[in-house]
N, C-alpha and C. Protein backbone atom coordinates (compact mmCIF):
# COMPACT_ATOMS: atom_id res chain seq x y z
N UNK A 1 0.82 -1.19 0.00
CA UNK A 1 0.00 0.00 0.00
C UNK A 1 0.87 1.26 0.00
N UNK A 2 2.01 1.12 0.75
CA UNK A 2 3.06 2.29 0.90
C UNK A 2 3.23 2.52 -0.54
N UNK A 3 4.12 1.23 -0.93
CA UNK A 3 4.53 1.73 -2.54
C UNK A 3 3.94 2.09 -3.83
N UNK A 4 2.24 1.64 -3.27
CA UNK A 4 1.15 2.39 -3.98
C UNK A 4 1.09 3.79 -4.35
N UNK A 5 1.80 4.17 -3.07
CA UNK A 5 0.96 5.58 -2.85
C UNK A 5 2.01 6.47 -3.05
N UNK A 6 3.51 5.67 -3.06
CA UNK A 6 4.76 6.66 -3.48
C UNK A 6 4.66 6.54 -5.07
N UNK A 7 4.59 5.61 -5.60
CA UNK A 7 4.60 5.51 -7.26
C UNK A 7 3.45 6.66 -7.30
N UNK A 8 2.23 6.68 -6.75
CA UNK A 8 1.02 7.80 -7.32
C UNK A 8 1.48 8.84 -6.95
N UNK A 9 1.80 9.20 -5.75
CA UNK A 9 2.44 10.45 -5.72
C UNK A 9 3.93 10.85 -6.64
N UNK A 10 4.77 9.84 -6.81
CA UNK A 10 5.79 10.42 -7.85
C UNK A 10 5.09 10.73 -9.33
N UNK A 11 4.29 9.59 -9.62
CA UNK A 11 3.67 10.33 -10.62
C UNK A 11 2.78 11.90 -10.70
N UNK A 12 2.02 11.68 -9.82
CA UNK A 12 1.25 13.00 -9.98
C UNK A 12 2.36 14.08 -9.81
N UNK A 13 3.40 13.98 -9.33
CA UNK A 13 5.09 15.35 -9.01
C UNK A 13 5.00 15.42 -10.61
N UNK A 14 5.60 13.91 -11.17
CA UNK A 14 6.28 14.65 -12.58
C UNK A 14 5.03 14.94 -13.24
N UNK A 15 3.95 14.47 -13.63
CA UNK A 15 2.70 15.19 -14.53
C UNK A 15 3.05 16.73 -13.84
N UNK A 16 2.77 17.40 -13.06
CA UNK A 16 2.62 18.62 -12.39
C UNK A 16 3.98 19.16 -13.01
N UNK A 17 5.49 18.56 -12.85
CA UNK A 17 6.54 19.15 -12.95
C UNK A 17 6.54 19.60 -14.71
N UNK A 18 5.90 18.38 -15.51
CA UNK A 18 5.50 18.84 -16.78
C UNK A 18 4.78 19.69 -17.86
N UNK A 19 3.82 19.50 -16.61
CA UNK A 19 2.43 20.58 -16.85
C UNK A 19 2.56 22.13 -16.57
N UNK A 20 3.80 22.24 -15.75
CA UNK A 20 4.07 23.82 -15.79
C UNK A 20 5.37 24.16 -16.41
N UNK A 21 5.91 23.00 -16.70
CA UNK A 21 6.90 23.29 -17.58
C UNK A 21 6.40 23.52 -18.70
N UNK A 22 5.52 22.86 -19.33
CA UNK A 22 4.56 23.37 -20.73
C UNK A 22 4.28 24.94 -20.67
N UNK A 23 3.44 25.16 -19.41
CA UNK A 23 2.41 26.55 -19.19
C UNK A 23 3.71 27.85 -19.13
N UNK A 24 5.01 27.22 -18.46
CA UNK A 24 5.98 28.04 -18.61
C UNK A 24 6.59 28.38 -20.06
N UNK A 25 7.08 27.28 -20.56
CA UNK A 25 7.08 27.29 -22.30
C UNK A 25 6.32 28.39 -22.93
N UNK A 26 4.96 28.54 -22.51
CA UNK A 26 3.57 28.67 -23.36
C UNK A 26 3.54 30.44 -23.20
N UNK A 27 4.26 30.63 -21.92
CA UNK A 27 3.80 31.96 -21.52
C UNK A 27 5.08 32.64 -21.99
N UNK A 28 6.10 32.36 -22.13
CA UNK A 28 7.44 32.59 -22.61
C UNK A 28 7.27 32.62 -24.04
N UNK A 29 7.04 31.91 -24.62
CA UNK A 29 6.74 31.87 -26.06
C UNK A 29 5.46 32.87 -26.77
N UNK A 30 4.60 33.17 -25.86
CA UNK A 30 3.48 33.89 -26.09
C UNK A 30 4.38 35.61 -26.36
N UNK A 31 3.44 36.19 -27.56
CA UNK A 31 3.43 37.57 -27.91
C UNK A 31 4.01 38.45 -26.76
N UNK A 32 4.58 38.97 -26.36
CA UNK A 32 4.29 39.81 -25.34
C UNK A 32 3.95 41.27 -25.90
N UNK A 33 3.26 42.13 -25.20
CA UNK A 33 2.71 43.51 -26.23
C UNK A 33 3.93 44.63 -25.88
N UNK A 34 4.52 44.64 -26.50
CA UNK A 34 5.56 46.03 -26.20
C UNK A 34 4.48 47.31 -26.47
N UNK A 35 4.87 48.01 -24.85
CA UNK A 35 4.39 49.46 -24.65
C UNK A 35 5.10 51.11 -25.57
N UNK A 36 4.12 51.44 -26.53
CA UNK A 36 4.90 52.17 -27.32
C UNK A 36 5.34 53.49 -26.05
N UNK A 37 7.15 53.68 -26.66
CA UNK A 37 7.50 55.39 -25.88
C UNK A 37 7.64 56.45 -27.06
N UNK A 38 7.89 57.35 -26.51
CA UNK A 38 7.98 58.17 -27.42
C UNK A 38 8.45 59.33 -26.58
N UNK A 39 9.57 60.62 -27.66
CA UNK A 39 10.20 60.93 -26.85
C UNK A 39 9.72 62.66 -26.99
N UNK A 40 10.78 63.23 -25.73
CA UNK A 40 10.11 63.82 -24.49
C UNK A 40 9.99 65.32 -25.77
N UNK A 41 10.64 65.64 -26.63
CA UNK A 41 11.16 66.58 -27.42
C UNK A 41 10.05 66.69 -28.89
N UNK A 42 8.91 65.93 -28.74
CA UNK A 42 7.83 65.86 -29.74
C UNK A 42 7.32 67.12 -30.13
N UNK A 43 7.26 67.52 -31.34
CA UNK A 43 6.81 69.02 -31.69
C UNK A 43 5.13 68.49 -31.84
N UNK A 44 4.26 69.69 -31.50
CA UNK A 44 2.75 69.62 -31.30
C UNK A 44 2.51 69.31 -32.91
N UNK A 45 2.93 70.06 -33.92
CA UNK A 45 2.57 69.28 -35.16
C UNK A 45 2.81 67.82 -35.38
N UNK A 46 3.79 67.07 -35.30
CA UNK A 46 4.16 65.85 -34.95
C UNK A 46 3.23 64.52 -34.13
N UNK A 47 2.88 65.38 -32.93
CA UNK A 47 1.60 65.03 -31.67
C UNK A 47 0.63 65.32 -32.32
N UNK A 48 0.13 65.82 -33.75
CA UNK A 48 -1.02 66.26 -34.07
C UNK A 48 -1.46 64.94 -34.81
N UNK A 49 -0.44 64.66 -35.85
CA UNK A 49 0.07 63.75 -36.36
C UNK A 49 0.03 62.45 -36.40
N UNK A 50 -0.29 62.15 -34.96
CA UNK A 50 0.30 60.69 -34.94
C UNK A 50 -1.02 60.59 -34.22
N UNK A 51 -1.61 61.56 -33.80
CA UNK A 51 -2.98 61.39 -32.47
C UNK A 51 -4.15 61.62 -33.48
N UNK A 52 -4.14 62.43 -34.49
CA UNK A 52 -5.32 62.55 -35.31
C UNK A 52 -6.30 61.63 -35.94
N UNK A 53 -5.54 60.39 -36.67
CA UNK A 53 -6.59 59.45 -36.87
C UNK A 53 -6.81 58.27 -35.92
N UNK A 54 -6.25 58.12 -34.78
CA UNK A 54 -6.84 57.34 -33.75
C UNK A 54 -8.23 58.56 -33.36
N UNK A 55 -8.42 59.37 -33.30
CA UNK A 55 -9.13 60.51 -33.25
C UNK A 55 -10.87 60.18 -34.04
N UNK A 56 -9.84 60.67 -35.18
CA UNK A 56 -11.16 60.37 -36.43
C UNK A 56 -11.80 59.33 -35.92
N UNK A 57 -11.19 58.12 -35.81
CA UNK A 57 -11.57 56.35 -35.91
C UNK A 57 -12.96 56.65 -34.92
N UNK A 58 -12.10 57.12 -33.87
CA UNK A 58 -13.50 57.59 -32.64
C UNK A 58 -14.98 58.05 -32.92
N UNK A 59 -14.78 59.30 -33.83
CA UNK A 59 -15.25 59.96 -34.52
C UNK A 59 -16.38 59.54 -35.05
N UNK A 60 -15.49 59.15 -35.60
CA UNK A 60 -16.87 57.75 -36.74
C UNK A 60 -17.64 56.98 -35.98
N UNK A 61 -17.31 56.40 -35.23
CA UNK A 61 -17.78 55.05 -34.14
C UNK A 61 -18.82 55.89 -33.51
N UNK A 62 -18.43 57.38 -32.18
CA UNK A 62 -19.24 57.69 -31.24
C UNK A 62 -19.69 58.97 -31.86
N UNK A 63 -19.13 59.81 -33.15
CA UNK A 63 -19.55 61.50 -32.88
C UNK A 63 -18.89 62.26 -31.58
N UNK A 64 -17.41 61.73 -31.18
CA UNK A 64 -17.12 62.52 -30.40
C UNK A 64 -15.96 63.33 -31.60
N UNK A 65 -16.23 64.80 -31.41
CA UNK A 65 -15.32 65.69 -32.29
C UNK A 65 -14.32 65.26 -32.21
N UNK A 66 -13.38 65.06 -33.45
CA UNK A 66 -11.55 64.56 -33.57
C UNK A 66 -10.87 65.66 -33.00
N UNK A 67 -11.53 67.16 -33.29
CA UNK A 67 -10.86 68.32 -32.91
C UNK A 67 -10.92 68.21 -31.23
N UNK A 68 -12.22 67.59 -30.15
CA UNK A 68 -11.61 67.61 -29.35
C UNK A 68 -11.06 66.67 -28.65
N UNK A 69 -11.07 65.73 -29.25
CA UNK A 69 -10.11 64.50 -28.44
C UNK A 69 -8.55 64.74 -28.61
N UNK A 70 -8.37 65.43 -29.72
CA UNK A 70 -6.76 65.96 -30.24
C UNK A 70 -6.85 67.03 -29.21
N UNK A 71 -7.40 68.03 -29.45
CA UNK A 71 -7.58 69.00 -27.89
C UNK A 71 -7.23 68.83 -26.76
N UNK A 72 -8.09 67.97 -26.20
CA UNK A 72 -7.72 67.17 -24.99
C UNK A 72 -6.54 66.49 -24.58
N UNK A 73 -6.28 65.71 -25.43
CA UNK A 73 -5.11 65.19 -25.70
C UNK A 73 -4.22 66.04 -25.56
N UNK A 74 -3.86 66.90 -26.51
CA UNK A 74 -2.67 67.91 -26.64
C UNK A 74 -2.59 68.95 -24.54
N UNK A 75 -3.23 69.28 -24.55
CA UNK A 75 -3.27 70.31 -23.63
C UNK A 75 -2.77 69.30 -22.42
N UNK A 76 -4.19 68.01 -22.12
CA UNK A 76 -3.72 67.02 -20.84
C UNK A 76 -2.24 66.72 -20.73
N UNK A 77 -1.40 66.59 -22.24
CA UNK A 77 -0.35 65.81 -21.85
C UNK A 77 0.70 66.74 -22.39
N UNK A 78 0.11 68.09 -22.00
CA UNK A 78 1.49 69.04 -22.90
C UNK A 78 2.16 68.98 -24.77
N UNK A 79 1.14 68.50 -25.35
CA UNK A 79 1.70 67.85 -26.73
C UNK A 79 2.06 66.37 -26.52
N UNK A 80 2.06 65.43 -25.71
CA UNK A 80 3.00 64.18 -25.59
C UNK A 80 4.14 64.36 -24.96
N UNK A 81 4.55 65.31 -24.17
CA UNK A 81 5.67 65.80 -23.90
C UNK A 81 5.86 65.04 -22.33
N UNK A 82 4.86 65.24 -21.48
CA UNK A 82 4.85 64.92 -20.40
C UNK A 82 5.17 63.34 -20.23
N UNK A 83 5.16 63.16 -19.03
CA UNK A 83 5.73 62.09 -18.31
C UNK A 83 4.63 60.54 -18.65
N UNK A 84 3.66 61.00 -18.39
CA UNK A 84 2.72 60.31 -18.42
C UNK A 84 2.20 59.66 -19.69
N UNK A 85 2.32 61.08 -20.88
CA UNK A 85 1.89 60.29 -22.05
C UNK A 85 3.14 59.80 -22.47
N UNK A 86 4.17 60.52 -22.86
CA UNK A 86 5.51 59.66 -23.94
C UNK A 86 6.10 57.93 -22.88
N UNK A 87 6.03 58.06 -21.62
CA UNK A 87 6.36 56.87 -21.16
C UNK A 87 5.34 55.90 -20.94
N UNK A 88 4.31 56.01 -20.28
CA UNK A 88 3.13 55.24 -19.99
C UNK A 88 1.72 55.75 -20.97
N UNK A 89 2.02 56.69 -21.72
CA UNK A 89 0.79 56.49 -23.15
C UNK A 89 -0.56 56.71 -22.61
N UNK A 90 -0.57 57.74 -21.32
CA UNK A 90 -1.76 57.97 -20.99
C UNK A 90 -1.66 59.37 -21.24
N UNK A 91 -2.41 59.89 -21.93
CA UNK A 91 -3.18 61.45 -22.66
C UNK A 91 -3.70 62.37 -22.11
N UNK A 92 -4.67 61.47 -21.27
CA UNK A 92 -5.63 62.24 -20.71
C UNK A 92 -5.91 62.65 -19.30
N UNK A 93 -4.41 62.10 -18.24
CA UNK A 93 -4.48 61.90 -17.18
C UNK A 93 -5.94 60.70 -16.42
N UNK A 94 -6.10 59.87 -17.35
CA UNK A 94 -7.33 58.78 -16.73
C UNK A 94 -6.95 58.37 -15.52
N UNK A 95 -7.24 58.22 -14.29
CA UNK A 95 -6.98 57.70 -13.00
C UNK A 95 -7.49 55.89 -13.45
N UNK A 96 -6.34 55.40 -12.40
CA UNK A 96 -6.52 54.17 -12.64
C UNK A 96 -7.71 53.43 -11.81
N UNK A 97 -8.09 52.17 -12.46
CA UNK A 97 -9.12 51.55 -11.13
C UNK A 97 -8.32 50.54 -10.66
N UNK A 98 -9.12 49.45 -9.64
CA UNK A 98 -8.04 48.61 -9.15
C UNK A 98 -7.52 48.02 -9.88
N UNK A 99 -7.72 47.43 -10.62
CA UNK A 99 -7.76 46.37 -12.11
C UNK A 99 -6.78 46.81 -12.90
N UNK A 100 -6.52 48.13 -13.28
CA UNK A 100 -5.64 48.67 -13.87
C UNK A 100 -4.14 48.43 -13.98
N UNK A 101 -3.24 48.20 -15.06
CA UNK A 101 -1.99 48.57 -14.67
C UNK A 101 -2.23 50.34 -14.49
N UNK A 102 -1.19 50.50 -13.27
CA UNK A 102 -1.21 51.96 -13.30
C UNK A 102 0.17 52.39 -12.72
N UNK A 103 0.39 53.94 -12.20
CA UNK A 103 1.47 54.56 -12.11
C UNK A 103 1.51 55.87 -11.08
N UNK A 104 2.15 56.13 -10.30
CA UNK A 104 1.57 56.89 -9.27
C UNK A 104 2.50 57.90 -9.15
N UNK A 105 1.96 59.18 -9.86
CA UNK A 105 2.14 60.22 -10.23
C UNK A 105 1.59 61.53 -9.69
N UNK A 106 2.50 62.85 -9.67
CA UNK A 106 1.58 63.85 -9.03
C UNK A 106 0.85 64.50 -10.38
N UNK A 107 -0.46 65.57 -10.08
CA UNK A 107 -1.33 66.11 -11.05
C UNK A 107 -1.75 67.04 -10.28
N UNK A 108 -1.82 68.58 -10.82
CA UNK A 108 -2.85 69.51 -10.18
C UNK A 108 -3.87 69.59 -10.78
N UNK A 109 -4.30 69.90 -9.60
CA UNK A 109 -5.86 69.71 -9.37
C UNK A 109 -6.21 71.33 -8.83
N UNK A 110 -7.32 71.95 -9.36
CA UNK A 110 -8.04 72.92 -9.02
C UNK A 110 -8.89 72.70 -7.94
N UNK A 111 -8.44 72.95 -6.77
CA UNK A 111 -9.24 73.16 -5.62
C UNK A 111 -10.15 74.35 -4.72
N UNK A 112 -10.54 74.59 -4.79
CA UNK A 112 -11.29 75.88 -3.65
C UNK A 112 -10.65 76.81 -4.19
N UNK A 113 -10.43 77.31 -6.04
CA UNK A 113 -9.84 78.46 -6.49
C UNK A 113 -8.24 78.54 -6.45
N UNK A 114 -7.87 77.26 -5.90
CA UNK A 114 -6.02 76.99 -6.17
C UNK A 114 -5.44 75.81 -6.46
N UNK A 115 -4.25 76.04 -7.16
CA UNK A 115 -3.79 74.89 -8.12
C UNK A 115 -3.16 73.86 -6.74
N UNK A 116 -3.29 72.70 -6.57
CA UNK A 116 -2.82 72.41 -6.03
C UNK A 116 -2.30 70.83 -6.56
N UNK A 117 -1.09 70.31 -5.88
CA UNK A 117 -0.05 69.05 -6.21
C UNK A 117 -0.91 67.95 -5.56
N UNK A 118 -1.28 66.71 -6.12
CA UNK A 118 -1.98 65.64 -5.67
C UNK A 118 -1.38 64.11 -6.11
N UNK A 119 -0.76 63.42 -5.54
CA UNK A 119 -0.33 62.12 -6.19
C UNK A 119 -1.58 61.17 -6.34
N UNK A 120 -1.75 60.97 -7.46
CA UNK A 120 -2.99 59.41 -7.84
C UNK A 120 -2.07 58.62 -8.84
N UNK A 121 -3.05 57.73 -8.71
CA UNK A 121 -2.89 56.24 -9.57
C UNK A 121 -2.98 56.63 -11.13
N UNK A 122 -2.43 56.42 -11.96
CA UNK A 122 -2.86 56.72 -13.20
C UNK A 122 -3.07 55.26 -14.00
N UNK A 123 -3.75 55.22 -15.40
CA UNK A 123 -3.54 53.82 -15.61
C UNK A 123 -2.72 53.98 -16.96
N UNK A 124 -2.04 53.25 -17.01
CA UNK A 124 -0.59 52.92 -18.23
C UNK A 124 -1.53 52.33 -19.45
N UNK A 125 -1.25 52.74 -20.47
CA UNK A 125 -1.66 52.01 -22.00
C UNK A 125 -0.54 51.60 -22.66
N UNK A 126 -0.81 50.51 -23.64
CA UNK A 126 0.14 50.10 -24.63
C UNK A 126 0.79 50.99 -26.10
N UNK A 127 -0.49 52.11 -26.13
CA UNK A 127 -0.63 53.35 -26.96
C UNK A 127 -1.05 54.35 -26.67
N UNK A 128 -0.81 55.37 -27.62
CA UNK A 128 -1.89 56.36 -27.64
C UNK A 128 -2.83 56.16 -27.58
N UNK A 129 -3.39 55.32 -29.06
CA UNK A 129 -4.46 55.03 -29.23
C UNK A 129 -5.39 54.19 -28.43
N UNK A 130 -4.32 53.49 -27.44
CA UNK A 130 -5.18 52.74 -26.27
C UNK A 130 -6.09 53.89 -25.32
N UNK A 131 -5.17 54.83 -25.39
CA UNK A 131 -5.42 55.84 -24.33
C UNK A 131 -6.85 56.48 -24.82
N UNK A 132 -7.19 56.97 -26.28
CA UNK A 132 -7.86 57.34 -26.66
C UNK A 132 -8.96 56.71 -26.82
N UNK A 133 -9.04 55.61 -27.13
CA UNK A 133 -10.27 54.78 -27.12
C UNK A 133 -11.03 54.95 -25.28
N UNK A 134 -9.43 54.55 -24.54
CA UNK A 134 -10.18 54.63 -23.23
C UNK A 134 -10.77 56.56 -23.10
N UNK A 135 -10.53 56.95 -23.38
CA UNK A 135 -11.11 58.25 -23.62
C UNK A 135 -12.56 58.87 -23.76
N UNK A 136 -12.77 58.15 -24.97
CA UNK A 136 -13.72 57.62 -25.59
C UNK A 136 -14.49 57.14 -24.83
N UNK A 137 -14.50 55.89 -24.44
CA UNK A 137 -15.07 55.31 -23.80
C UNK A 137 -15.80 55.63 -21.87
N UNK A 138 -14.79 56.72 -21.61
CA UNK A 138 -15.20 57.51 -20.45
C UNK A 138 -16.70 58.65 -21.04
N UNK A 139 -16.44 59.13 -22.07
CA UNK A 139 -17.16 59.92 -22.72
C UNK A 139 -18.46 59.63 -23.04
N UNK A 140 -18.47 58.51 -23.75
CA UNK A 140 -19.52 57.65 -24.28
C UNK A 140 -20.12 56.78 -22.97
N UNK A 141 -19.78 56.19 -22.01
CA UNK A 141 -20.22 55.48 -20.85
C UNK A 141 -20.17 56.33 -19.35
N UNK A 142 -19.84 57.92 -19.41
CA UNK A 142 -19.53 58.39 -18.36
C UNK A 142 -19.31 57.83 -16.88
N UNK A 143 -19.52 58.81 -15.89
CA UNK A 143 -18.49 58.16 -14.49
C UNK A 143 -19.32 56.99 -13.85
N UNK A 144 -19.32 56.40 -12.51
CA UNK A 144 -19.55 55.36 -11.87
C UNK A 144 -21.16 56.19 -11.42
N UNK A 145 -20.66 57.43 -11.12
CA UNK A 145 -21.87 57.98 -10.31
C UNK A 145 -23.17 58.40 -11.63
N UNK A 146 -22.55 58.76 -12.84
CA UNK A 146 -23.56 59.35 -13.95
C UNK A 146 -23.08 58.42 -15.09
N UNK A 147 -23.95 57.73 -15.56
CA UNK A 147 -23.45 57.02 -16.98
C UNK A 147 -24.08 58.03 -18.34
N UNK A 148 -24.38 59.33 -18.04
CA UNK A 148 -24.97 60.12 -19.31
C UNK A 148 -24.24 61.50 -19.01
N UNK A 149 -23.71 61.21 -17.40
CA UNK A 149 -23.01 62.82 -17.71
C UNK A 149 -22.45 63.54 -19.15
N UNK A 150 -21.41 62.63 -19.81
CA UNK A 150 -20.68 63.34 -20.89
C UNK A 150 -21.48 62.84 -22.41
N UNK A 151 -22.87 63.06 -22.16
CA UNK A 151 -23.34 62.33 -23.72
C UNK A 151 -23.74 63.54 -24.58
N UNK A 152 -23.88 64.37 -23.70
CA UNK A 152 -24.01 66.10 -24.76
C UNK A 152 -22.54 65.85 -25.84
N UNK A 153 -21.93 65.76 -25.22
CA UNK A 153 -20.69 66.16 -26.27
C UNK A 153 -20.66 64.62 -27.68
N UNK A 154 -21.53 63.98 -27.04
CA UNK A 154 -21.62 63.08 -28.69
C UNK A 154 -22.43 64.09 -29.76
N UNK A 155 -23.52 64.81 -28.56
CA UNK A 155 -24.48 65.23 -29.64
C UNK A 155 -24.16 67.00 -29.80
N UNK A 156 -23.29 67.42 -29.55
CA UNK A 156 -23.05 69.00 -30.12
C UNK A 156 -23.01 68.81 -31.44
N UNK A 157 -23.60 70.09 -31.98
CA UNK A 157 -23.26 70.59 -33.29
C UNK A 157 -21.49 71.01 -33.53
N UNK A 158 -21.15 71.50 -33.17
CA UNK A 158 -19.75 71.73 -33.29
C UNK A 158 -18.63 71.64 -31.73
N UNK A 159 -17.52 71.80 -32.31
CA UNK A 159 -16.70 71.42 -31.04
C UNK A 159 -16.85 72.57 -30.19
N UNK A 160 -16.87 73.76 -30.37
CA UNK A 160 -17.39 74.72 -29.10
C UNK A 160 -18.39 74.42 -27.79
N UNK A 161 -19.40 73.65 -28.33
CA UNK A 161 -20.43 73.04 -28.24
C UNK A 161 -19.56 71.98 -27.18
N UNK A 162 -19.27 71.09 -27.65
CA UNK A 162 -18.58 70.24 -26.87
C UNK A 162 -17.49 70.16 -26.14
N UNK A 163 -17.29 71.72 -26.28
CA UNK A 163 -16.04 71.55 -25.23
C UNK A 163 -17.09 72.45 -24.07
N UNK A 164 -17.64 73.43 -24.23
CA UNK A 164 -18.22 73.30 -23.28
C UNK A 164 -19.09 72.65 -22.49
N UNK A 165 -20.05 71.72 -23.44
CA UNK A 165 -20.29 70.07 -22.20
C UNK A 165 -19.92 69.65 -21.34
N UNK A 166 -18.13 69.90 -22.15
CA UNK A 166 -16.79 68.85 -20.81
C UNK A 166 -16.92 69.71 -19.94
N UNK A 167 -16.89 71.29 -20.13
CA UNK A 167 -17.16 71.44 -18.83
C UNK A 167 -17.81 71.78 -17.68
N UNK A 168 -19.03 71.84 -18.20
CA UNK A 168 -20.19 72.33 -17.70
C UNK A 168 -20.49 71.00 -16.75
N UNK A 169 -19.73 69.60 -17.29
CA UNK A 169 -20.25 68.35 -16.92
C UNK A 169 -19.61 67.76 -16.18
N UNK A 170 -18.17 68.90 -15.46
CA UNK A 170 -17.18 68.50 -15.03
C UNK A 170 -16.19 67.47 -15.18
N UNK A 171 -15.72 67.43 -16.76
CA UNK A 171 -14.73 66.62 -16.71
C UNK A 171 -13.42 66.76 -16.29
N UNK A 172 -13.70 68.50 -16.42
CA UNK A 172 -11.77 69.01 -15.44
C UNK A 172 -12.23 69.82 -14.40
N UNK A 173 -10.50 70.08 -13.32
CA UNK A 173 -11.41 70.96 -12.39
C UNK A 173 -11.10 72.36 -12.92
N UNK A 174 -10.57 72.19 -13.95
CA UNK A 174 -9.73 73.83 -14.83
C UNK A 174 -11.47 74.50 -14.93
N UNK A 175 -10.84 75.87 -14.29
CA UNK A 175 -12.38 76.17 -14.50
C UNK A 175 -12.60 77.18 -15.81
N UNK A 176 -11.27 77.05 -16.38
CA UNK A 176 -10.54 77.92 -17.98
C UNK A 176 -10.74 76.58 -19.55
N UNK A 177 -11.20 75.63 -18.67
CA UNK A 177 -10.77 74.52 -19.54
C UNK A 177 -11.59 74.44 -21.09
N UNK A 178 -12.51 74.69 -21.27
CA UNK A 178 -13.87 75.17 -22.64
C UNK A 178 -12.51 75.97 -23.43
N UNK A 179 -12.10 76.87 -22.60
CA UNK A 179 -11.39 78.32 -22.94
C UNK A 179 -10.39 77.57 -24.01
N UNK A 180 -9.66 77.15 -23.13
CA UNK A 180 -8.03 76.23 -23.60
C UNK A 180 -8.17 75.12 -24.56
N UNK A 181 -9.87 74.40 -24.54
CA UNK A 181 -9.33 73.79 -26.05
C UNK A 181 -9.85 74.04 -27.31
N UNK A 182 -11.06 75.59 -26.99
CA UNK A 182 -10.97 75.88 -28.05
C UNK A 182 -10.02 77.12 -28.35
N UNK A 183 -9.48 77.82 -28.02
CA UNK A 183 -8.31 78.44 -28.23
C UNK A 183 -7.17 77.45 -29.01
N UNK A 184 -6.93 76.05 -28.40
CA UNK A 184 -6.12 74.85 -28.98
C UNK A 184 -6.61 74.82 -30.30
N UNK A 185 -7.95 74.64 -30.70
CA UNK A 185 -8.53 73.92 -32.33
C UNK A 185 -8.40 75.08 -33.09
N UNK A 186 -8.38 76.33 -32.43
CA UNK A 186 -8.62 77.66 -33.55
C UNK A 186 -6.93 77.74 -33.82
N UNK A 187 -6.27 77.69 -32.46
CA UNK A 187 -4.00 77.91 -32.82
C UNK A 187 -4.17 76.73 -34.02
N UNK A 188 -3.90 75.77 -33.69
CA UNK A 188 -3.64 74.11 -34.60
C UNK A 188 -4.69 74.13 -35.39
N UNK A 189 -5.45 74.90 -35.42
CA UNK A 189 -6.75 74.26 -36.57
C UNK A 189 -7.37 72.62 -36.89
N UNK A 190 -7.64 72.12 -35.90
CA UNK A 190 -7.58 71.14 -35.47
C UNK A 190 -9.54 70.69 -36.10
N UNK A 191 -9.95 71.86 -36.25
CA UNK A 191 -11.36 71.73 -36.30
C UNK A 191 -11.22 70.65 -38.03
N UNK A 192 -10.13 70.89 -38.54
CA UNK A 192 -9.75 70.54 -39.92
C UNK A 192 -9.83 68.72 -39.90
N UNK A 193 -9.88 68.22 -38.72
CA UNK A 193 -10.30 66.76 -38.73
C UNK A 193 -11.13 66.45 -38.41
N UNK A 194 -12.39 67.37 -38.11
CA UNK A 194 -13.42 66.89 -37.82
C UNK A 194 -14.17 65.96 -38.87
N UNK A 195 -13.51 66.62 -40.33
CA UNK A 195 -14.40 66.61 -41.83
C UNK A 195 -13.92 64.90 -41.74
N UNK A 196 -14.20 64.22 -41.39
CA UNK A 196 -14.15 62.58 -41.77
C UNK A 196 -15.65 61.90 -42.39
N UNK A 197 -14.95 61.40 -43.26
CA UNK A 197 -16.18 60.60 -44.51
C UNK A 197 -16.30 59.51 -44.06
């Protein structure tokens, strides 16, 4: 009975010792997704560039203006310049959830009429365009507490229109923020990608 139970147990060791030697193989051998960088010295035409038709794509799908997701984009992350988008490919400053890969970073925040330094979680993308979809997708499905807060800005007539939604609907605490991205689409002319067929 002893040597029953050592032969079953040596067997069930090596099946097991095999079975993750496979799953090890499997996960080693598997794709891994390299996180695009990009570097710190990006000119805003360049950032216009490379962010515009992940933009459009949106565009098409929800009716959220290309002019302001490039907007947004540009201003949140300094052109791509900042820390957040050229290394971890987040745009828009998105806070992370638990689930998230994320990154824990400071951000001001407009408080009681002053700028103030706040460290949060941010969540890391594999792209821009990851970033933007998740963008998107904040927009189109709004927060935990309002799932229609940000649905004006699918339906504006033009991006003026929708930038003031964002903020009437509080998506920043900039209380200049309407101001800054359409001032952004009129500098860059950005309104010039809205025209998607």
């Amino acid at each position: 009975m002893k040597k029953e139970t050592t032969i079953i147990s040596a067997s069930v060791l090596a099946f097991l010792i095999i079975l993750f030697g496979i799953v090890a193989i499997v996960i080693h051998q598997s794709p891994q997704i390299q996180r695009e960088t990009h570097p710190t010295d990006i000119t805003v035409n360049e950032f216009i560039s490379q962010v515009a038709p992940a933009a459009q794509q949106e565009q098409k799908k929800y009716h959220i203006p290309a002019s302001i997701t490039i907007a947004q984009a540009g201003i949140e992350s300094n052109w791509g310049r900042s820390k957040l988008a050229n290394k971890y490919n987040n745009l828009f400053g998105i806070k992370a959830n638990h689930d998230d890969q994320k990154v824990r970073m400071y951000t001001t925040e407009h408080i009681r009429g002053r700028d103030v330094q706040v460290k949060q979680y941010f969540t890391v993308y594999n792209s821009w365009a990851d970033s933007i979809k998740a963008h998107t997708l904040l927009i189109v499905n709004g927060t935990a507490d309002n799932h229609t807060r940000f649905r004006s800005v699918q339906t504006g007539n033009d991006y003026r229109r929708s930038a003031l939604e964002l903020q009437r609907n509080g998506y920043a605490t900039d209380p200049d923020y309407a101001s800054k991205l359409i001032y952004a689409i009129h500098k860059f002319n950005l309104a010039q990608y809205d025209k998607v067929k």
